[in-house]
Protein backbone atom coordinates (compact mmCIF):
# COMPACT_ATOMS: atom_id res chain seq x y z
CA UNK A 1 -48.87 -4.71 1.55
CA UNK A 2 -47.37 -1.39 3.00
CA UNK A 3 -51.02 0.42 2.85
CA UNK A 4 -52.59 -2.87 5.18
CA UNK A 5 -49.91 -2.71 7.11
CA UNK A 6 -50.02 1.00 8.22
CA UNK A 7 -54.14 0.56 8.04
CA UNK A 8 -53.67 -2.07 10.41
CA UNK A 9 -51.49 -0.22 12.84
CA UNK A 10 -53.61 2.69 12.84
CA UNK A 11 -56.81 0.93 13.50
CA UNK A 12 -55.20 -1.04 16.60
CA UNK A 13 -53.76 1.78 17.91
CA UNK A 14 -56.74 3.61 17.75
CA UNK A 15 -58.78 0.85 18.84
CA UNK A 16 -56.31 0.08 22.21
CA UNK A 17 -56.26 4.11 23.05
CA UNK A 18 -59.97 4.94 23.06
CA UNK A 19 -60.00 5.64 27.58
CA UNK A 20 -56.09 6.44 27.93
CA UNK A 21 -55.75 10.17 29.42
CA UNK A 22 -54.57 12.70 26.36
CA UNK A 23 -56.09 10.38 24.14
CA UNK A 24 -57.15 13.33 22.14
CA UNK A 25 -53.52 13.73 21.29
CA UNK A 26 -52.92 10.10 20.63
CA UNK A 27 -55.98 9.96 18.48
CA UNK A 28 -55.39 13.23 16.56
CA UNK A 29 -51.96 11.72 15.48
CA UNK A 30 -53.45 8.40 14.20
CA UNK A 31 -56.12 10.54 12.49
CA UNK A 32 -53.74 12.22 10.60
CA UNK A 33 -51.85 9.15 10.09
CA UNK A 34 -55.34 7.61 8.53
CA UNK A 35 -55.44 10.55 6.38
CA UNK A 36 -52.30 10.78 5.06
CA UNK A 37 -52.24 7.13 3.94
CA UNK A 38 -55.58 7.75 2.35
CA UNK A 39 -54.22 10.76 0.51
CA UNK A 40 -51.19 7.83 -0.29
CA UNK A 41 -48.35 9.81 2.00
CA UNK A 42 -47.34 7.37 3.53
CA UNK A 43 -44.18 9.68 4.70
CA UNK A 44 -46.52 11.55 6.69
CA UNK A 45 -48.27 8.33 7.94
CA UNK A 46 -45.08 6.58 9.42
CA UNK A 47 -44.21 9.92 11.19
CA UNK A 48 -47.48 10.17 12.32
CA UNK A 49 -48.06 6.45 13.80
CA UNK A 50 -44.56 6.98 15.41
CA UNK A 51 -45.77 10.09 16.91
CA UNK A 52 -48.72 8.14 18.26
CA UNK A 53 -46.60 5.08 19.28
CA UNK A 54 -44.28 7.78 21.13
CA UNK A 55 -47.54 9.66 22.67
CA UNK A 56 -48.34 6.16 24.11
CA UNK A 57 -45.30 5.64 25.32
CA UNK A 58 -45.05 8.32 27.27
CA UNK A 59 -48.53 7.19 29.01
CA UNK A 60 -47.17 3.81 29.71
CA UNK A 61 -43.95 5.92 31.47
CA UNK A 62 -46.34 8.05 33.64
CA UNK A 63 -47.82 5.45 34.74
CA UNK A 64 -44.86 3.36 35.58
CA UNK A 65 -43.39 6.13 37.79
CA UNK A 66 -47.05 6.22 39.73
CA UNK A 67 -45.74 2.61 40.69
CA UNK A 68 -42.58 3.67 42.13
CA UNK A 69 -43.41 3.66 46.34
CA UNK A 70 -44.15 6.94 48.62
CA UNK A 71 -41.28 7.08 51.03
CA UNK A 72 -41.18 4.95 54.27
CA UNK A 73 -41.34 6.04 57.22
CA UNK A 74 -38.77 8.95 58.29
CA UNK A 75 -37.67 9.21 54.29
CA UNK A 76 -37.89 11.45 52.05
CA UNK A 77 -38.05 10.96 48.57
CA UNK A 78 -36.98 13.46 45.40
CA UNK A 79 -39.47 13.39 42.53
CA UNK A 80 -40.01 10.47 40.14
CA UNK A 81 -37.28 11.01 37.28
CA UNK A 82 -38.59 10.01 33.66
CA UNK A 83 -35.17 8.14 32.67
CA UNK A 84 -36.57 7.25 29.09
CA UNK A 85 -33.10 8.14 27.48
CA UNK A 86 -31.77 5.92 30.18
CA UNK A 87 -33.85 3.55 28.81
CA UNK A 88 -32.18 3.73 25.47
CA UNK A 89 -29.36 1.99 27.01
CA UNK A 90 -31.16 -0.92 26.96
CA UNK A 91 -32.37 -0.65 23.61
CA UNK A 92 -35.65 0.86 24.18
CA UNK A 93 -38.25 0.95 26.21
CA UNK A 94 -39.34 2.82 29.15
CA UNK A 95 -37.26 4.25 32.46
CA UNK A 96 -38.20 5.54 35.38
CA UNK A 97 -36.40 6.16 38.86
CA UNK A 98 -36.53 7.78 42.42
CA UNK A 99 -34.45 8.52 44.65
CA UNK A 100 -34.88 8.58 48.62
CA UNK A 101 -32.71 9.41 51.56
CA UNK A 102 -32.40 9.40 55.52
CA UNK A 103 -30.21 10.39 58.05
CA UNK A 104 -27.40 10.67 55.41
CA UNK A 105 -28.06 7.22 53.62
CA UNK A 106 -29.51 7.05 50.29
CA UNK A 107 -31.08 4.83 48.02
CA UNK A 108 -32.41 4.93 43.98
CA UNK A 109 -35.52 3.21 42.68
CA UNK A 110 -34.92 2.18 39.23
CA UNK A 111 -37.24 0.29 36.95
CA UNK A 112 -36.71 -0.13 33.21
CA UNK A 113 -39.51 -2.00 31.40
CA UNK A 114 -39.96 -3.26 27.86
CA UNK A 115 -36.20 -3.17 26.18
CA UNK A 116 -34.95 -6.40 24.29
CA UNK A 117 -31.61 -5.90 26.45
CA UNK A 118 -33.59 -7.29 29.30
CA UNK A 119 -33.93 -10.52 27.79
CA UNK A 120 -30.05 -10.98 28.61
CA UNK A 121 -30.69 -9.95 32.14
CA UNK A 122 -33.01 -12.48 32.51
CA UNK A 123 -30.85 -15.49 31.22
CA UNK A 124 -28.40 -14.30 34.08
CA UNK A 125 -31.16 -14.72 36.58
CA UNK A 126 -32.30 -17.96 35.13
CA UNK A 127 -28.78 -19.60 35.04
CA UNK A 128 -27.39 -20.89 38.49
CA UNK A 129 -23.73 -20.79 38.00
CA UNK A 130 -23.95 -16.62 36.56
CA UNK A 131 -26.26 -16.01 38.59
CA UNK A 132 -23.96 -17.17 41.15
CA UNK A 133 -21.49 -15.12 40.26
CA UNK A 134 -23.03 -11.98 40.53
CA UNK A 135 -25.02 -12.43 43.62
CA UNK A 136 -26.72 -14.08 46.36
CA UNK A 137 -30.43 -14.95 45.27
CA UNK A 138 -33.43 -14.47 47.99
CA UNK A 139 -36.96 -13.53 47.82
CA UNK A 140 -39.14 -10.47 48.50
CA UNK A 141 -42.57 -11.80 48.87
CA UNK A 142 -42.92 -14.41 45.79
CA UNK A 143 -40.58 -12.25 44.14
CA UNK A 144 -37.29 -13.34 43.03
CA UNK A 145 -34.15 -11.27 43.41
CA UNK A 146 -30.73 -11.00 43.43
CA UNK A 147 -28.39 -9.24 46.02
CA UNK A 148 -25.15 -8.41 43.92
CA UNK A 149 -21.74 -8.32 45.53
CA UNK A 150 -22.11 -4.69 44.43
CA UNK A 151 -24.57 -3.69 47.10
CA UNK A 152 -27.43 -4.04 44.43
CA UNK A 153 -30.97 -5.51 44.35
CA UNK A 154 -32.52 -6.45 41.13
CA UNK A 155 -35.56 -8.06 40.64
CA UNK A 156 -36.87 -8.93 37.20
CA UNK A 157 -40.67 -8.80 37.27
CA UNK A 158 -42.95 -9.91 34.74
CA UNK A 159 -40.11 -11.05 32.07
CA UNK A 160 -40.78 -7.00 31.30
CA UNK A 161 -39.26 -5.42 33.70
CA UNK A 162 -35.99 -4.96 35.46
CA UNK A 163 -36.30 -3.06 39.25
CA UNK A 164 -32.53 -2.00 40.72
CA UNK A 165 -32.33 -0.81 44.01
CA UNK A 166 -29.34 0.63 44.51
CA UNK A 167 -27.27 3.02 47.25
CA UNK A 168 -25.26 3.55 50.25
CA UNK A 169 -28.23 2.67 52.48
CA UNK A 170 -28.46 -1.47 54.10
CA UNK A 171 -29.61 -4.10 52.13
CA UNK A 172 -32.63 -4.64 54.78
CA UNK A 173 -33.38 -1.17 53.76
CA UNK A 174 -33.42 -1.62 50.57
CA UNK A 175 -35.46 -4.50 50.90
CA UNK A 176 -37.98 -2.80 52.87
CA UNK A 177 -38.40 -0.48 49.82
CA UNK A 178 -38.62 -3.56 47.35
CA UNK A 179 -41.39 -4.83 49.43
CA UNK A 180 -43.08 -1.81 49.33
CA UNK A 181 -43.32 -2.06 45.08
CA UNK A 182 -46.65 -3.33 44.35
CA UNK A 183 -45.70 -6.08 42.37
CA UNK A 184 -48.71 -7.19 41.30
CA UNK A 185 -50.17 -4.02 39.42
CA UNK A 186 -46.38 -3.96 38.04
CA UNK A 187 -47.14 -7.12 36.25
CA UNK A 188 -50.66 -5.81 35.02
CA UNK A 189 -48.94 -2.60 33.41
């Protein structure tokens, strides 16, 4: 049962990383994972699939932070942070953030994607009375969000991931940005 079961994860990894960028990397490490279960280490091939799975992950991070907008106009914006240990907070996943200031305001771009945490977050949003509690809900686009008492926006996009906009600068600012997220390839990611 354990040899299928690492077989089977090493063929669909293999099979679902075939046109990803560094793929040579990701491959190599289920190659050797193939091998070592062959050879019957199947020490090596755990290690090895979780070096894939965590070579994969770090492909799904890049290309989260490519989502994260360009500053508006008369921003500027740091580089995108890879906040993957931040993401560990939520019990997993992926993390990414950026932050952006003007004229002595700032605000931070936050979006954590994939963590079983967020399935709490997204009770809050789906209750009334907690969500009511925490926040004023309103809409960017078709998008739903809350604006906590805090000053904070969060959206929950996808059931996968969690955007927080957060910072001294206005809420219509900070909608502006949130409008600004394509959404939609979000979603696809």
């Amino acid at each position: 049962m354990k040899k299928s079961i690492i077989a089977i994860c090493a063929a669909g990894i293999l099979a679902s990383v075939g046109s990803m960028a560094h793929a040579d990397e990701v491959e190599d490490a289920i190659k050797e994972a193939l091998t070592s279960y062959q050879e019957k280490d199947y020490v090596m091939a755990k290690q090895s699939l979780s070096m894939a799975t965590q070579l994969i992950n770090q492909l799904n991070t890049t290309a989260l932070g490519q989502l994260l907008p360009e500053p508006l106009a008369g921003w500027k914006a740091d580089e995108v942070s890879d906040d993957s240990q931040a993401g560990m907070i939520f019990g997993g996943g992926m993390a990414v953030s950026r932050e952006y200031n003007k004229d002595g305001t700032d605000l931070k771009i936050a979006i954590v994607g994939d963590s079983p945490m967020l399935a709490q977050m997204m009770g809050m949003f789906q209750n009334p009375m907690l969500a009511g509690s925490m926040g004023k809900m309103t809409r960017i686009g078709k998008q739903m969000a809350m604006e906590g008492k805090d000053g904070q926006l969060t959206m929950i996009v996808a059931n996968r991931f969690m955007v927080t906009i957060d910072g001294s600068a206005s809420m219509d600012d900070k909608k502006e940005y949130a409008k600004a997220i394509d959404v939609e390839k979000l979603q696809a990611l």
